[in-house]
C-alpha atoms as a PDB file:
ATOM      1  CA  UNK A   1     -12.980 -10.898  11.522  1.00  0.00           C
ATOM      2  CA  UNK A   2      -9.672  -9.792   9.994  1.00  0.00           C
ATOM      3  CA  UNK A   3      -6.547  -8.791  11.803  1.00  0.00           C
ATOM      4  CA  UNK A   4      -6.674  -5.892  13.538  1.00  0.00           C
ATOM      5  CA  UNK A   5     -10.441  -5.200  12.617  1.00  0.00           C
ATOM      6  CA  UNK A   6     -13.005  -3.986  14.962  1.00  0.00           C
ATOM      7  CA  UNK A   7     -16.471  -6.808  15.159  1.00  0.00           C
ATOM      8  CA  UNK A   8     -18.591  -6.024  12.988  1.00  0.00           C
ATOM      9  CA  UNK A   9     -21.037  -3.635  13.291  1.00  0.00           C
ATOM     10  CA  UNK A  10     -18.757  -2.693  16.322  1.00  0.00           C
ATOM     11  CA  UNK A  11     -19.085   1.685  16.475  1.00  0.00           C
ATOM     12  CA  UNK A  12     -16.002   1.968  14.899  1.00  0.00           C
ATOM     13  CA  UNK A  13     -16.885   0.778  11.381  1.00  0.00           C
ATOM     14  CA  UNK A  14     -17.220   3.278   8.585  1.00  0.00           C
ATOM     15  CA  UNK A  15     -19.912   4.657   6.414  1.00  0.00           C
ATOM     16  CA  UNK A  16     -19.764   3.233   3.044  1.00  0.00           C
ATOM     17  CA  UNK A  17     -17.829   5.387   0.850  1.00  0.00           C
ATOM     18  CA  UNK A  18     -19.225   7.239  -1.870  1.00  0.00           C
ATOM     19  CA  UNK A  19     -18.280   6.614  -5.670  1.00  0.00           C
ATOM     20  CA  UNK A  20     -20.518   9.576  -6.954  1.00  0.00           C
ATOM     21  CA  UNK A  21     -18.084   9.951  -9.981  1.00  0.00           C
ATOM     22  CA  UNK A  22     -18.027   7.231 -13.132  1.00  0.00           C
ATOM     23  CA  UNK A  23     -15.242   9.158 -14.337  1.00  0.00           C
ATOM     24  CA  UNK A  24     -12.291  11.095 -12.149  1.00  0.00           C
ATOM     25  CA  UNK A  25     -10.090  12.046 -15.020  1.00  0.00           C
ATOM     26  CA  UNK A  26      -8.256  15.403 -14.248  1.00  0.00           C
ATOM     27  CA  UNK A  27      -5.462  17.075 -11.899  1.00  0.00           C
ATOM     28  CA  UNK A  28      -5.948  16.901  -8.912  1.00  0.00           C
ATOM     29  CA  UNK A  29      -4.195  18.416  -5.390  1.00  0.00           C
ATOM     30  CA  UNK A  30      -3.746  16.704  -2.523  1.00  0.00           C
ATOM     31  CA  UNK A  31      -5.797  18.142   0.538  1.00  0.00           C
ATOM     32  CA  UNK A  32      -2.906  18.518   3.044  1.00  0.00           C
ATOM     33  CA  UNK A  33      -5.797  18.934   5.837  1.00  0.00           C
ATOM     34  CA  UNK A  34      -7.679  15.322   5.314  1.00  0.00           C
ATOM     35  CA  UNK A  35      -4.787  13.159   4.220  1.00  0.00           C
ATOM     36  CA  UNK A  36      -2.328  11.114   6.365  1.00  0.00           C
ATOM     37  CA  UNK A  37       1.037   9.875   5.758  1.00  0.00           C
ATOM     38  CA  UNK A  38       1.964   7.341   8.399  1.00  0.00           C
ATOM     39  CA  UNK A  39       4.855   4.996   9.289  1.00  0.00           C
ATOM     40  CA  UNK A  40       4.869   2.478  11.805  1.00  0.00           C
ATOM     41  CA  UNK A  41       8.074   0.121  12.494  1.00  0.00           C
ATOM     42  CA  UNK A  42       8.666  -2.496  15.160  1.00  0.00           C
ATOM     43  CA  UNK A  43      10.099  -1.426  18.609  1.00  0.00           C
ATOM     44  CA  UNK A  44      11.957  -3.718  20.282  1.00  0.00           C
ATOM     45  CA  UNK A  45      10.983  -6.880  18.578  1.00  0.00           C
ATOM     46  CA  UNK A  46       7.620  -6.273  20.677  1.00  0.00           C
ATOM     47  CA  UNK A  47       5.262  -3.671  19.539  1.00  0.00           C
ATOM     48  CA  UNK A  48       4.366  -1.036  16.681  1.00  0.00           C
ATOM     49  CA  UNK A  49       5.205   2.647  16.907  1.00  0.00           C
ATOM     50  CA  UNK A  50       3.153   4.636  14.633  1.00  0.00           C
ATOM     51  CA  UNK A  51       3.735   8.322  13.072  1.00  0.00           C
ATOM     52  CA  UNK A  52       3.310  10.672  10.696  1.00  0.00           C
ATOM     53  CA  UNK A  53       4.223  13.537   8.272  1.00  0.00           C
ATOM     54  CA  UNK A  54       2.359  16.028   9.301  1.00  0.00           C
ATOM     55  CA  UNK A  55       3.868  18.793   6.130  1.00  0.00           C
ATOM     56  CA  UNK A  56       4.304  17.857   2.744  1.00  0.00           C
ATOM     57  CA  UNK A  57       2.501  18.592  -0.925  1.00  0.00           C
ATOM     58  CA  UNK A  58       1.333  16.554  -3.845  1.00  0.00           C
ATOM     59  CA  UNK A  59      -0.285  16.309  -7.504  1.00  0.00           C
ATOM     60  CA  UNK A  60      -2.158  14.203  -9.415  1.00  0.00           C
ATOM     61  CA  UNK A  61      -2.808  13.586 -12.731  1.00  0.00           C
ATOM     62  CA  UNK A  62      -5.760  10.895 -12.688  1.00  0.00           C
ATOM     63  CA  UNK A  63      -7.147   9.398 -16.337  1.00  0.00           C
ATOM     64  CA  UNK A  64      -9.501   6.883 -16.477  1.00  0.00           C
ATOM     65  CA  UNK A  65      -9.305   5.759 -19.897  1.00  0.00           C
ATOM     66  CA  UNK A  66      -5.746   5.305 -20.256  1.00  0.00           C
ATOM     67  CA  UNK A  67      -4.279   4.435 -16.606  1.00  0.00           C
ATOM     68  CA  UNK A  68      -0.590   4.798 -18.025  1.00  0.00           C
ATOM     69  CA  UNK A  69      -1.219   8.276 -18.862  1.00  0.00           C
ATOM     70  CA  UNK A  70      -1.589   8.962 -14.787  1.00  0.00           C
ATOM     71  CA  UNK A  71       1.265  10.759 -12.868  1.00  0.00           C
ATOM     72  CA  UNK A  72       1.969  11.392  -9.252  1.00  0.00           C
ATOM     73  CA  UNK A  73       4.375  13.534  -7.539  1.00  0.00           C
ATOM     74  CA  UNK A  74       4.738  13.659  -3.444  1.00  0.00           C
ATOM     75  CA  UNK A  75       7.015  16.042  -1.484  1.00  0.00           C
ATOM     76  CA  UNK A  76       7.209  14.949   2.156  1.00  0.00           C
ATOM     77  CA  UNK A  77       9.301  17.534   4.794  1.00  0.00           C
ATOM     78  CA  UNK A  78      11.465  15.480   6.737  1.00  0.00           C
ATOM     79  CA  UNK A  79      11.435  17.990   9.801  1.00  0.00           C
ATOM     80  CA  UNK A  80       7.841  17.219  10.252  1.00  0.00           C
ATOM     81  CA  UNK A  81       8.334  13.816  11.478  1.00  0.00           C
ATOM     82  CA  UNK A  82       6.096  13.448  14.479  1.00  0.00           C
ATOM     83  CA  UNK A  83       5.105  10.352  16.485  1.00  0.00           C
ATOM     84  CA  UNK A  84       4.205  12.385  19.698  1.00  0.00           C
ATOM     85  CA  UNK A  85       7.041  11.886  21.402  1.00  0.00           C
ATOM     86  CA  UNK A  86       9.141  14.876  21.509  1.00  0.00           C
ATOM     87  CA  UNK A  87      12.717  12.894  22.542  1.00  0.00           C
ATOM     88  CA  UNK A  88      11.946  10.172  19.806  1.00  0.00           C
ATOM     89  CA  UNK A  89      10.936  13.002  17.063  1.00  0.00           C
ATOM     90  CA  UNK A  90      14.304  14.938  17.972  1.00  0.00           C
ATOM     91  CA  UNK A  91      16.535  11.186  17.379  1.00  0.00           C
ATOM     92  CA  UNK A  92      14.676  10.588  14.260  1.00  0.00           C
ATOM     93  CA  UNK A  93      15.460  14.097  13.007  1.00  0.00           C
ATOM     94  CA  UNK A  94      19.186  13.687  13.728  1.00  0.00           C
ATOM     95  CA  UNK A  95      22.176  12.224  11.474  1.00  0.00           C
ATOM     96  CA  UNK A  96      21.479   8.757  13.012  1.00  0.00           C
ATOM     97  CA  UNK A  97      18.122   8.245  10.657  1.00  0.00           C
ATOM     98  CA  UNK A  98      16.640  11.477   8.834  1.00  0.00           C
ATOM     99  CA  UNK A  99      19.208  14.006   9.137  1.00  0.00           C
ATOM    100  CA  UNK A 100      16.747  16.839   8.277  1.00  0.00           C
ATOM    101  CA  UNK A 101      19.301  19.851   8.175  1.00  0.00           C
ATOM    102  CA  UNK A 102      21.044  17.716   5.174  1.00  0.00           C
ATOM    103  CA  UNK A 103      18.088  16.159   3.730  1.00  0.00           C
ATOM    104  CA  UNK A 104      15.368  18.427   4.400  1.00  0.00           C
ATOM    105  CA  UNK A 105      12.696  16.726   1.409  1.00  0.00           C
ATOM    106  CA  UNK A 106      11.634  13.488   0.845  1.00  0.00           C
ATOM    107  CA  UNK A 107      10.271  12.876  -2.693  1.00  0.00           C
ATOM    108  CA  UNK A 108       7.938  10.490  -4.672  1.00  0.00           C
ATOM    109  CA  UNK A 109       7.855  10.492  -8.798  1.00  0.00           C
ATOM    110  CA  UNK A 110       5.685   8.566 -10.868  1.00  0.00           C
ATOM    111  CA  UNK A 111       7.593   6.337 -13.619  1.00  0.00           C
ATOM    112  CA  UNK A 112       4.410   4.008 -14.538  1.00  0.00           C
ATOM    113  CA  UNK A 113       0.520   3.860 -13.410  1.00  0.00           C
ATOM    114  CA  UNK A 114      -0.975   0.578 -14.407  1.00  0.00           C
ATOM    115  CA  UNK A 115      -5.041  -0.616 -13.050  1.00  0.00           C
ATOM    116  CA  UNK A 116      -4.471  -4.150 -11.467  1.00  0.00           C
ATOM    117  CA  UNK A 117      -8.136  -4.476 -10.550  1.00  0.00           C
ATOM    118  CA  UNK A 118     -11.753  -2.071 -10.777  1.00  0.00           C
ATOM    119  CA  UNK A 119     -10.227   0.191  -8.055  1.00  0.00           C
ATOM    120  CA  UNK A 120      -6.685  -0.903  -7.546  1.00  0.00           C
ATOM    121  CA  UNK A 121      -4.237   1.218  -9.345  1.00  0.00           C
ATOM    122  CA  UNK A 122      -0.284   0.245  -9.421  1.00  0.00           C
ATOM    123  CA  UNK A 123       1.713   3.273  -9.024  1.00  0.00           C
ATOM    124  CA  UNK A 124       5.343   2.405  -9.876  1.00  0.00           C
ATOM    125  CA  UNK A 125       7.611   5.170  -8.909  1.00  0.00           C
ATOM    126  CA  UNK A 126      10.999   6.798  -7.737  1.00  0.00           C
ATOM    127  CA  UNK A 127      11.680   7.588  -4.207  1.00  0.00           C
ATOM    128  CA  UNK A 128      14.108   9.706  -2.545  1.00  0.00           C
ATOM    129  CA  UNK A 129      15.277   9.562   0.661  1.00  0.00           C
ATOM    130  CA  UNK A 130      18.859  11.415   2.506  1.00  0.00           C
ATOM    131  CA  UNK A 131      19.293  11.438  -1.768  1.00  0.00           C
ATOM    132  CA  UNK A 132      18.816   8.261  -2.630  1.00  0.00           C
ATOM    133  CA  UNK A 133      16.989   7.115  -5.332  1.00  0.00           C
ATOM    134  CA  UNK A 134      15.148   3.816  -5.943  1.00  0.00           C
ATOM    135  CA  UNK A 135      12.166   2.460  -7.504  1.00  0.00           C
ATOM    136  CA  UNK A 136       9.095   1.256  -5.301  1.00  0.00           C
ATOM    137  CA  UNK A 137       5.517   0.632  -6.124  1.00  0.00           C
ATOM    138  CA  UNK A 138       2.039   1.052  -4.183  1.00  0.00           C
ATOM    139  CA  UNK A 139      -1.017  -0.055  -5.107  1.00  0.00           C
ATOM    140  CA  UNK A 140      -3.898   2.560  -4.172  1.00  0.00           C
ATOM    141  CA  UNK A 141      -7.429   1.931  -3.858  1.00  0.00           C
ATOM    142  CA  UNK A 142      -9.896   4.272  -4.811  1.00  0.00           C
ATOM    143  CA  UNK A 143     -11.602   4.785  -2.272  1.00  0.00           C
ATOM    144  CA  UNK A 144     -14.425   7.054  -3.174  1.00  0.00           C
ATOM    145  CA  UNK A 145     -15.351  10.263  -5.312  1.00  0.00           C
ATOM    146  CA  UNK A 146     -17.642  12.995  -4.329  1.00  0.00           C
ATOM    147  CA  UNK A 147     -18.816  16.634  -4.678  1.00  0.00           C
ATOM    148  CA  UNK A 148     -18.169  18.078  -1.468  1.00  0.00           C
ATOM    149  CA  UNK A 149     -20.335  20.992  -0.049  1.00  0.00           C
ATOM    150  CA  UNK A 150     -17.944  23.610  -1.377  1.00  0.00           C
ATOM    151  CA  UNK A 151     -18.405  22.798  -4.490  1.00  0.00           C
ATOM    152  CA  UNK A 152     -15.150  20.128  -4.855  1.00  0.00           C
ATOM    153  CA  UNK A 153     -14.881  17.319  -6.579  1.00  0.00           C
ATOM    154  CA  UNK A 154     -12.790  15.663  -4.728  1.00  0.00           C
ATOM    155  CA  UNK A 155     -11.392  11.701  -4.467  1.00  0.00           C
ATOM    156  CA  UNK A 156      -9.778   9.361  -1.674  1.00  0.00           C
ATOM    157  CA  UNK A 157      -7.264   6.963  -1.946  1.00  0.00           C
ATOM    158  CA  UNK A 158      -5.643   4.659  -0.108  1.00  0.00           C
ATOM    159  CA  UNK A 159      -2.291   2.721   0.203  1.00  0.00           C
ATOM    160  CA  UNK A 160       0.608   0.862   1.943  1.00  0.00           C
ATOM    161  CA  UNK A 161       3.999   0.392   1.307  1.00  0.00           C
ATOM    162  CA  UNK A 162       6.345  -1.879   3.044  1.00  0.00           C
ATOM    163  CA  UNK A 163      10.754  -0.530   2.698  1.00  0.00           C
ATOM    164  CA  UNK A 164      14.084  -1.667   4.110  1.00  0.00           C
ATOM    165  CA  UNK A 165      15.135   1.749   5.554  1.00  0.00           C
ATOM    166  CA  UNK A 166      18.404   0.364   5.121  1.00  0.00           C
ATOM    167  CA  UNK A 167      18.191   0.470   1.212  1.00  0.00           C
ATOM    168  CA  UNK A 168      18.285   4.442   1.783  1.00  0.00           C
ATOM    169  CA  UNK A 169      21.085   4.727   4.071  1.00  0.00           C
ATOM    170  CA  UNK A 170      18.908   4.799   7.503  1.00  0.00           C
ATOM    171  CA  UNK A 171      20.712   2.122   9.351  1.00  0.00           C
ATOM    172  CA  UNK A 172      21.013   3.414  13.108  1.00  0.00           C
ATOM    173  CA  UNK A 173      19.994   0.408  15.576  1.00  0.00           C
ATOM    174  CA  UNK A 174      21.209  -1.100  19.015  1.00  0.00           C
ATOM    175  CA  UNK A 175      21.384  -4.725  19.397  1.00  0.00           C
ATOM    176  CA  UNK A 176      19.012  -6.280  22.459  1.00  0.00           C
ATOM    177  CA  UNK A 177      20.677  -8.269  24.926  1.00  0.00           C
ATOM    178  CA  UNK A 178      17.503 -10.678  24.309  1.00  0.00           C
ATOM    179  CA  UNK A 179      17.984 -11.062  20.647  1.00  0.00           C
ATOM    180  CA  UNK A 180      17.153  -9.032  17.727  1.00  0.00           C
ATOM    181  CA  UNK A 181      17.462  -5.262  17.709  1.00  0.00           C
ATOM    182  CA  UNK A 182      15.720  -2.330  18.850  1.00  0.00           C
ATOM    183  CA  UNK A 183      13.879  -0.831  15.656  1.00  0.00           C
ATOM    184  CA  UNK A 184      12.808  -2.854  12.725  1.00  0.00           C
ATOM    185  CA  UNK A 185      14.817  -2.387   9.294  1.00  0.00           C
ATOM    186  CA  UNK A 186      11.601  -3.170   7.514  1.00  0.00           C
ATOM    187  CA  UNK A 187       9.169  -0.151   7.840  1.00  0.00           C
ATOM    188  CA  UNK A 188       5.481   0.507   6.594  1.00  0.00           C
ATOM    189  CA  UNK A 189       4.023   3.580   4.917  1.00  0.00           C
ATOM    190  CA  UNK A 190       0.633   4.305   4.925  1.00  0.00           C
ATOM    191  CA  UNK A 191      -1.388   6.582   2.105  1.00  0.00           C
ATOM    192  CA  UNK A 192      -4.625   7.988   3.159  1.00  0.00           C
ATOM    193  CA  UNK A 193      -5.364  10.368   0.722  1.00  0.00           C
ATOM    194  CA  UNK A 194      -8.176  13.212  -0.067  1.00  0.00           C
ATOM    195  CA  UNK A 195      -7.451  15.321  -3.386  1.00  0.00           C
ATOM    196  CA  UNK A 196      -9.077  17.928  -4.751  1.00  0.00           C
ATOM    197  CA  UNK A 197      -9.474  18.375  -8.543  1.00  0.00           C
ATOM    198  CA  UNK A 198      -8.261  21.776  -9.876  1.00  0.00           C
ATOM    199  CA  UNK A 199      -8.751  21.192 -13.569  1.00  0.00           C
END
């Protein structure tokens, strides 16, 4: 059983996804309405907070043939920070991490798309954060491709990416009297993604 994993055949395990399509070339949006973007950092040197963005936008341009030819641009709004915890939303918002009324966007450019494996795709990128610009890269896994019942071809994708928020400026913390400090500097974002093909 991997970490984290429910047993298997516990109720909690999936369907098997559906790869319907041989070939997803096109551009594609990305369905704001079935597609998460997640963080999660350490608390206190003990446990894992977890949130999300819950407004943002994003394009893809998705060939098959020639991966390096692919191109993918995100636009996150940094107001819409929510981990469901109103006092903790309203801190990260503030001049000690985000500072949204300065830095209202977060952004995500494509520089290079290379296929590392049959469904593994290496998307090497700038991104932007309180205007700060450095290069990252995810790898995605396709996930699945299908015609939905309205008549959408849509595809899934999904993908992690571990960041020092201190390499973009984000550097508030408090020191624990037990050792350590209160949040992590290392940080995880998570890609669950459902586009929709518009051409």
């Amino acid at each position: 059983m991997g970490r984290h994993r429910a047993p298997e055949g516990a109720t909690t395990d999936f369907d098997a996804a559906t790869s319907a399509l041989a070939d997803v070339t096109g551009d594609y949006a990305v369905d704001v309405a079935h597609t998460r973007i997640g963080i999660r950092a350490r608390h206190a040197m003990v446990t894992t907070v977890r949130g999300a963005f819950t407004h943002f936008s994003g394009t893809a341009h998705l060939d098959t043939a020639r991966p390096s030819a692919s191109s993918v641009t995100l636009r996150i709004s940094t107001a819409s920070i929510d981990t469901g915890t109103p006092d903790r939303d309203g801190h990260l918002r503030s001049p000690d991490f985000l500072d949204v009324e300065r830095y209202p966007e977060m952004r995500f450019t494509s520089t290079d798309v290379e296929q590392v494996d049959d469904e593994v795709y290496r998307v090497t990128g700038d991104l932007t954060i309180k205007d700060m610009t450095r290069s990252v890269s995810v790898d995605f896994t396709l996930t699945g491709s299908a015609l939905d019942p309205f008549g959408n071809t849509r595809v899934g994708f999904e993908g992690a990416l571990a960041i020092k928020r201190s390499d973009w400026d984000l550097t508030w913390n408090t020191v624990l009297d037990t050792g350590g400090v209160l949040v992590s500097d290392r940080i995880q974002v998570e890609f669950d993604v459902s586009a929709i093909k518009v051409s």
